[in-house]
C-alpha atoms as a PDB file:
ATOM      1  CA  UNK A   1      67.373  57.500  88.877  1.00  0.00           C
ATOM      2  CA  UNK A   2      71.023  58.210  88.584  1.00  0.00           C
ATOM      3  CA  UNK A   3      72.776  59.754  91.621  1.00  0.00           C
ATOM      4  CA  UNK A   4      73.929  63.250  90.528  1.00  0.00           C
ATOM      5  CA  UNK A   5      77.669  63.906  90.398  1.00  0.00           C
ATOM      6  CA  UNK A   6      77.832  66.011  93.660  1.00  0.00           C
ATOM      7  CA  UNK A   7      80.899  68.362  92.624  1.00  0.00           C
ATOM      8  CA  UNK A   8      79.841  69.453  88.991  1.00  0.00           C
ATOM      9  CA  UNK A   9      76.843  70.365  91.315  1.00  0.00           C
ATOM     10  CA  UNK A  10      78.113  72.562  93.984  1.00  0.00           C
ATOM     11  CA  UNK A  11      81.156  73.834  91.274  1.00  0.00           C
ATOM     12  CA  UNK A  12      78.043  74.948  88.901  1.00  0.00           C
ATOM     13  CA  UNK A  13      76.402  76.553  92.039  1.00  0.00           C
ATOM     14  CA  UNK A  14      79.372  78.392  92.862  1.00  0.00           C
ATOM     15  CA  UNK A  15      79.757  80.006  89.528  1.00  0.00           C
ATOM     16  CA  UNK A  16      76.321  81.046  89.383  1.00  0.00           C
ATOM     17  CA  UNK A  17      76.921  82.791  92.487  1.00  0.00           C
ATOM     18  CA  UNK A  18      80.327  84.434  91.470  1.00  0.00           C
ATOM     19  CA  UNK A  19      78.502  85.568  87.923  1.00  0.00           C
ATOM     20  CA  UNK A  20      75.521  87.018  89.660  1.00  0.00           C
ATOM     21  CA  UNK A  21      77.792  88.608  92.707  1.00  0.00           C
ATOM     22  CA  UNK A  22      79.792  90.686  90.533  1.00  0.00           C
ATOM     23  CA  UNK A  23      76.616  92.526  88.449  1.00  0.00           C
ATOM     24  CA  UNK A  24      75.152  93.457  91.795  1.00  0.00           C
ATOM     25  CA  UNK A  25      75.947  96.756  93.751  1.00  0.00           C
ATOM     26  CA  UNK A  26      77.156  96.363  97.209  1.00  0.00           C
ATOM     27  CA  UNK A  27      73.774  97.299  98.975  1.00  0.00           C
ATOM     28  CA  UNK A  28      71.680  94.655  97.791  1.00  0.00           C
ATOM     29  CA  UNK A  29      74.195  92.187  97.304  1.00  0.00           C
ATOM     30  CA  UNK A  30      73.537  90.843 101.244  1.00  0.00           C
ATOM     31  CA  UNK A  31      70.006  90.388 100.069  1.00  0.00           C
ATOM     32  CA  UNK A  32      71.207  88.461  97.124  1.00  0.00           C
ATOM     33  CA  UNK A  33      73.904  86.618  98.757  1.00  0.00           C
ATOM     34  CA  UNK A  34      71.250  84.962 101.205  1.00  0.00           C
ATOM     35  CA  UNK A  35      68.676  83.940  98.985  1.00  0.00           C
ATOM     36  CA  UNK A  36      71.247  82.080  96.863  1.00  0.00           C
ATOM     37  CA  UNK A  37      72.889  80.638  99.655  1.00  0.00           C
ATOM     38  CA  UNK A  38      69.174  79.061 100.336  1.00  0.00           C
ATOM     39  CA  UNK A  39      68.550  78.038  96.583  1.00  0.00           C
ATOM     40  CA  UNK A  40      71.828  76.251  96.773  1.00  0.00           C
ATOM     41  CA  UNK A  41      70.402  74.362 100.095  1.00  0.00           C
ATOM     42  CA  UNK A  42      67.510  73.285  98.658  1.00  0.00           C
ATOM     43  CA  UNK A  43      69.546  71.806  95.608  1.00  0.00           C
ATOM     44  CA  UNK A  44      72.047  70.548  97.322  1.00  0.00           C
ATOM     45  CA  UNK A  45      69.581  68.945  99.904  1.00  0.00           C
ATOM     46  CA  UNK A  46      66.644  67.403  97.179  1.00  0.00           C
ATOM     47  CA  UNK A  47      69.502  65.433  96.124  1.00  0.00           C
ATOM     48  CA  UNK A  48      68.454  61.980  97.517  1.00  0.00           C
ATOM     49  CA  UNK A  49      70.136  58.868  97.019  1.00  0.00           C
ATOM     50  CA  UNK A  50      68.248  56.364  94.980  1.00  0.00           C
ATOM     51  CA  UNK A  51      69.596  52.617  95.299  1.00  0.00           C
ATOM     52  CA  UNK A  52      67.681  50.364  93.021  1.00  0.00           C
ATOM     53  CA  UNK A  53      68.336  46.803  93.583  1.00  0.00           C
ATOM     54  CA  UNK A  54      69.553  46.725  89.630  1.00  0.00           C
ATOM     55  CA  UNK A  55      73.039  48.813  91.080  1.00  0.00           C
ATOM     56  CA  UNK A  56      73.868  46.921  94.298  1.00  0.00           C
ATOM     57  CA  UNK A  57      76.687  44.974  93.734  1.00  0.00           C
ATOM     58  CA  UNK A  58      76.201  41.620  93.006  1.00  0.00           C
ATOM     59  CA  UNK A  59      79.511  40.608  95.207  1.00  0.00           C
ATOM     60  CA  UNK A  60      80.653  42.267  97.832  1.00  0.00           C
ATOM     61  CA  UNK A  61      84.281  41.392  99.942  1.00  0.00           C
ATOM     62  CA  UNK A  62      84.004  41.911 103.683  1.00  0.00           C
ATOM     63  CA  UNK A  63      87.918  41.695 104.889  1.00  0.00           C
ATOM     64  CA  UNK A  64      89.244  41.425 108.127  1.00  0.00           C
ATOM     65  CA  UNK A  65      91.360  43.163 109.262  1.00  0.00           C
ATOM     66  CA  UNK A  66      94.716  41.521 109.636  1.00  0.00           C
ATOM     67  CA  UNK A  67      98.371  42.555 109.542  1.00  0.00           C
ATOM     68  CA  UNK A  68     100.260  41.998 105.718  1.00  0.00           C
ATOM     69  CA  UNK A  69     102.576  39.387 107.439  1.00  0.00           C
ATOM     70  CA  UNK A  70      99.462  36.715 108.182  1.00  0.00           C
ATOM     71  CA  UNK A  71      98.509  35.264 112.117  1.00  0.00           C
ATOM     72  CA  UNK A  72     100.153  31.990 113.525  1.00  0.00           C
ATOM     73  CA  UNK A  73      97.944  29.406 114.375  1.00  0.00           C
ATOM     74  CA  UNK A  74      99.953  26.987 115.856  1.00  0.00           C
ATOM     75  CA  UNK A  75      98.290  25.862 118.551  1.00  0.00           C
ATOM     76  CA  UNK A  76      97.232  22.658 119.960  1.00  0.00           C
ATOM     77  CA  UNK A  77      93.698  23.842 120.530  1.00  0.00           C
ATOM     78  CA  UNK A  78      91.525  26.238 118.955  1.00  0.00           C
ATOM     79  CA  UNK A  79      92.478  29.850 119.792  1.00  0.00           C
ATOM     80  CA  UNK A  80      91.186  33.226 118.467  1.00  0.00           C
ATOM     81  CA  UNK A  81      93.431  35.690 116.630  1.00  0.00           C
ATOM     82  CA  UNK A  82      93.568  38.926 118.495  1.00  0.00           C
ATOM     83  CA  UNK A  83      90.423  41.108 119.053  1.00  0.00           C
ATOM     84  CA  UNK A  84      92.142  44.296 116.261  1.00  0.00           C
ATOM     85  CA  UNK A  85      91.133  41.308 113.479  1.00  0.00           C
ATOM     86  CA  UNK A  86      87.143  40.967 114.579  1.00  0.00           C
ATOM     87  CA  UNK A  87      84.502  42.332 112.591  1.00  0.00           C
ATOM     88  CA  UNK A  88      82.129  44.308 114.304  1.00  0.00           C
ATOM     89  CA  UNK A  89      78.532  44.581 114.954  1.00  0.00           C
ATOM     90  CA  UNK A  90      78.235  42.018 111.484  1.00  0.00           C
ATOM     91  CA  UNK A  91      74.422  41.623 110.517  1.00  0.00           C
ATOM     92  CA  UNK A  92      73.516  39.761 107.361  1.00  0.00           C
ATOM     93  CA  UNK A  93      70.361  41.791 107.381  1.00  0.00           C
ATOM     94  CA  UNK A  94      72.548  44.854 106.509  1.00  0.00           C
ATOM     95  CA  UNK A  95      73.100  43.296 103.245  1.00  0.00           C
ATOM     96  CA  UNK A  96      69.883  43.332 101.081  1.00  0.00           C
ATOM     97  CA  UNK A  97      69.086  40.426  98.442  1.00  0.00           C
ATOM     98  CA  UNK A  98      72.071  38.613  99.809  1.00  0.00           C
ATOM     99  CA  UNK A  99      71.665  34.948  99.912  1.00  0.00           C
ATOM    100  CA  UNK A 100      75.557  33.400 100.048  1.00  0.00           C
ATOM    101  CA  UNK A 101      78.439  34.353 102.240  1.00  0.00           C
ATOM    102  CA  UNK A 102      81.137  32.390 101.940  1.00  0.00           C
ATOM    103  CA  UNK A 103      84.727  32.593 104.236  1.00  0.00           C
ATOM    104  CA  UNK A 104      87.692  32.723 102.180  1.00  0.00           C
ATOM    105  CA  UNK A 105      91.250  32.632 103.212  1.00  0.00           C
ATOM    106  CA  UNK A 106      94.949  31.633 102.516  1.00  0.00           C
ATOM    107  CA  UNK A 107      96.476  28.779 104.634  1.00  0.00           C
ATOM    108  CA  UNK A 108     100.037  28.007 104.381  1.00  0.00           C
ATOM    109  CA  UNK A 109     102.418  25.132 106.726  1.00  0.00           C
ATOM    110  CA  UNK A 110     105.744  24.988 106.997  1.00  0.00           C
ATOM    111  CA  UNK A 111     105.847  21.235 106.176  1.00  0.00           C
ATOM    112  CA  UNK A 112     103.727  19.568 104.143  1.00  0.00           C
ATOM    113  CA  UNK A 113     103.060  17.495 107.205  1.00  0.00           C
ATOM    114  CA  UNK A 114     101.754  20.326 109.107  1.00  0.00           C
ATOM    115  CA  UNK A 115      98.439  21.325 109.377  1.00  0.00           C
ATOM    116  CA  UNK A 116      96.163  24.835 109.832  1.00  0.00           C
ATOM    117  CA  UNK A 117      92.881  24.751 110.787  1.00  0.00           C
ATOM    118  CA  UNK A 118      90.939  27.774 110.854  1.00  0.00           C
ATOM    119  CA  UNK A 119      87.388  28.774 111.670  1.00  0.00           C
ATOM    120  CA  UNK A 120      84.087  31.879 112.649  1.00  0.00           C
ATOM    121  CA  UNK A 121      83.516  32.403 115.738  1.00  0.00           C
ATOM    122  CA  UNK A 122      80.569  33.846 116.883  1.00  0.00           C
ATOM    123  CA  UNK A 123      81.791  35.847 119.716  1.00  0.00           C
ATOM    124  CA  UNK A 124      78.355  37.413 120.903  1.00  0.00           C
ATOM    125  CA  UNK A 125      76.892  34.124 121.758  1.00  0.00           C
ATOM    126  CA  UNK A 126      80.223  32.290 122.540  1.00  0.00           C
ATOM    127  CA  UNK A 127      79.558  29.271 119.644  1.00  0.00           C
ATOM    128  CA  UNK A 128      81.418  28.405 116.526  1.00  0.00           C
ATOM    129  CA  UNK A 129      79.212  29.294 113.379  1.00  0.00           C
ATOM    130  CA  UNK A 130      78.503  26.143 111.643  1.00  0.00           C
ATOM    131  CA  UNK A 131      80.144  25.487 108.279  1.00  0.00           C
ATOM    132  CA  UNK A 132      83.132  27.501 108.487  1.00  0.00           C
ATOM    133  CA  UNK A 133      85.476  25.249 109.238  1.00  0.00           C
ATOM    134  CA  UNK A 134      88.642  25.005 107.241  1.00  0.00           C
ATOM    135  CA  UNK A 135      91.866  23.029 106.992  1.00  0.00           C
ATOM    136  CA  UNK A 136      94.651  22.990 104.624  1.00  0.00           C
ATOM    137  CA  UNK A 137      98.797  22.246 104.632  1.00  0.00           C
ATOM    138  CA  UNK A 138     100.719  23.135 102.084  1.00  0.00           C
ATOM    139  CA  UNK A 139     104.776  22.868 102.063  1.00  0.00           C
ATOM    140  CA  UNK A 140     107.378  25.734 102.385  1.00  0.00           C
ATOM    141  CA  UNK A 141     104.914  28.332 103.140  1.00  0.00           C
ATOM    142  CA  UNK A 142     103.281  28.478  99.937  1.00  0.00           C
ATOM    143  CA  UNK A 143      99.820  29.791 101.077  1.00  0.00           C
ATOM    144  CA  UNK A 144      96.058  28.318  98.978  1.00  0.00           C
ATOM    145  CA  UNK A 145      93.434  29.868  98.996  1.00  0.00           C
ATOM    146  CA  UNK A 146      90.509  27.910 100.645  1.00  0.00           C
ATOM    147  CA  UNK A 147      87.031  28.695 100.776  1.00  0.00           C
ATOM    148  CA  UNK A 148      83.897  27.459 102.641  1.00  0.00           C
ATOM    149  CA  UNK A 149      80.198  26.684 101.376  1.00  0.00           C
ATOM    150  CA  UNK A 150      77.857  28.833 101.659  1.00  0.00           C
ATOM    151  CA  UNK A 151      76.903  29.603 105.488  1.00  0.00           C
ATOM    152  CA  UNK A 152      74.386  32.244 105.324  1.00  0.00           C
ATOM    153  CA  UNK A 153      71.461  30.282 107.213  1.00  0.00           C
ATOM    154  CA  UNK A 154      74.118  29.100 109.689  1.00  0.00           C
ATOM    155  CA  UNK A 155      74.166  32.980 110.976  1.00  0.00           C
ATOM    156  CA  UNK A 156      71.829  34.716 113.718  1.00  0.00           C
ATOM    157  CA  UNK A 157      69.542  37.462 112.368  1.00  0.00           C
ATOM    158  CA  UNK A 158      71.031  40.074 114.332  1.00  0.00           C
ATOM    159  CA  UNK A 159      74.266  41.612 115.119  1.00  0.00           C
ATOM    160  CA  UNK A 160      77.037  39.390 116.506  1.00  0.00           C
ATOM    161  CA  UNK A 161      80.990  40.177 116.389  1.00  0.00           C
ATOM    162  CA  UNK A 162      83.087  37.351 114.411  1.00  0.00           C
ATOM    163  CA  UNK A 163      86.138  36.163 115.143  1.00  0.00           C
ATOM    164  CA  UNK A 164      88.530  33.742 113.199  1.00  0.00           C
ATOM    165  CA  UNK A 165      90.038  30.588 115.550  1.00  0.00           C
ATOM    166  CA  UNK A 166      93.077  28.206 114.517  1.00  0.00           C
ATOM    167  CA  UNK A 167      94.940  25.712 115.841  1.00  0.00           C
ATOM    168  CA  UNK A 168      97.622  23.243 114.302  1.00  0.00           C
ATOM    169  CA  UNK A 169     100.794  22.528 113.829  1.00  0.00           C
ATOM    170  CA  UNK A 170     103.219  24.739 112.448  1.00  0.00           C
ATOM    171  CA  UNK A 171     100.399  27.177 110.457  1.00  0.00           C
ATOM    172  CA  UNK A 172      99.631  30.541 109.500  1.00  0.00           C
ATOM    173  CA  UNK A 173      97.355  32.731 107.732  1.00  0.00           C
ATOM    174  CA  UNK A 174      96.726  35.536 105.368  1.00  0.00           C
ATOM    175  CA  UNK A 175      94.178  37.569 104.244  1.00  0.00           C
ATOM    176  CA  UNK A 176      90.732  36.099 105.278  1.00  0.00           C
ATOM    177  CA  UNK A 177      87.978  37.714 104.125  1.00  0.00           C
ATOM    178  CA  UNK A 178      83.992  37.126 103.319  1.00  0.00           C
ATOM    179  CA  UNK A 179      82.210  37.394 100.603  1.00  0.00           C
ATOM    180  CA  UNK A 180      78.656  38.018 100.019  1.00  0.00           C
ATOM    181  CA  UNK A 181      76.877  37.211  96.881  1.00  0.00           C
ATOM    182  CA  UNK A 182      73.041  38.166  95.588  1.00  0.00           C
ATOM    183  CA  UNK A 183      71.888  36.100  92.932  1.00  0.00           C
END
């Protein structure tokens, strides 16, 4: 069932109202007022929302949140970015039919002999998530994109708070984000 357009609703509602206000006298038009106030309730409120697994989306991009200019992640051992850039109260299980999530980001060095490596952390149970390791140098701070496998099994079933760690030598990053497929 298709979700009804909510404002060609309540705009249809409202000139119902206005057309049957103005051919009633001002004594009963109390009366009348309320019982279409209610009628307009009970539309507005059998409206349920219908998700069918045929309109979920088959991808879905999860991004963190991190400043425009990128994170530094030069350092010699693996640190996290600051808390702002966690995502929050993350459960796969919110997802339904998903069965791939992937971390994607851009890495870019300063020299092509410098290095970036990035990776999840799982912050509620203090471990790295398995998988999610990346590396990448690339010269005069031309950022690639880089992408894990799929680590979907390699995450808890339940809520946890993610956080990305890097370390290297002169690094940064840029827009890191996940993405969650259903087949």
């Amino acid at each position: 069932m298709k979700k009804p357009n909510m404002s060609i609703l309540r705009h249809t509602i409202c000139l119902i109202c206005s057309f049957i206000t103005a051919s009633i006298k001002p004594k009963t038009f109390m009366k009348k007022s309320i019982l279409i106030i209610l009628l307009g309730i009970i539309a507005l409120s059998s409206c349920k929302k219908y998700v069918k697994e045929k309109d979920l989306d088959k991808e879905i991009k999860m991004e963190f949140p991190i400043l425009g200019i990128g994170s530094n992640v030069a350092f010699p051992d693996f640190t996290y970015l600051p808390a702002y850039t966690y995502l929050i109260d993350f459960d796969k299980r919110d997802y339904p039919k998903v069965d791939s999530i992937t971390f994607n980001i851009y890495v870019g060095t300063q020299k092509p002999t410098d290095s970036a490596v990035v990776r999840l952390f799982n912050v509620t149970d203090s471990v790295a998530i398995e998988n999610t390791t990346l590396s990448a140098s690339s010269p005069d701070w031309n950022p690639s994109l880089v992408h894990t496998n799929n680590f979907y099994k390699s995450l808890p079933d339940k809520r946890i708070i993610i956080a990305i760690q890097g370390k290297g030598v002169g690094g940064a990053i840029y827009g890191p984000y996940l993405k969650l497929r259903r087949n």
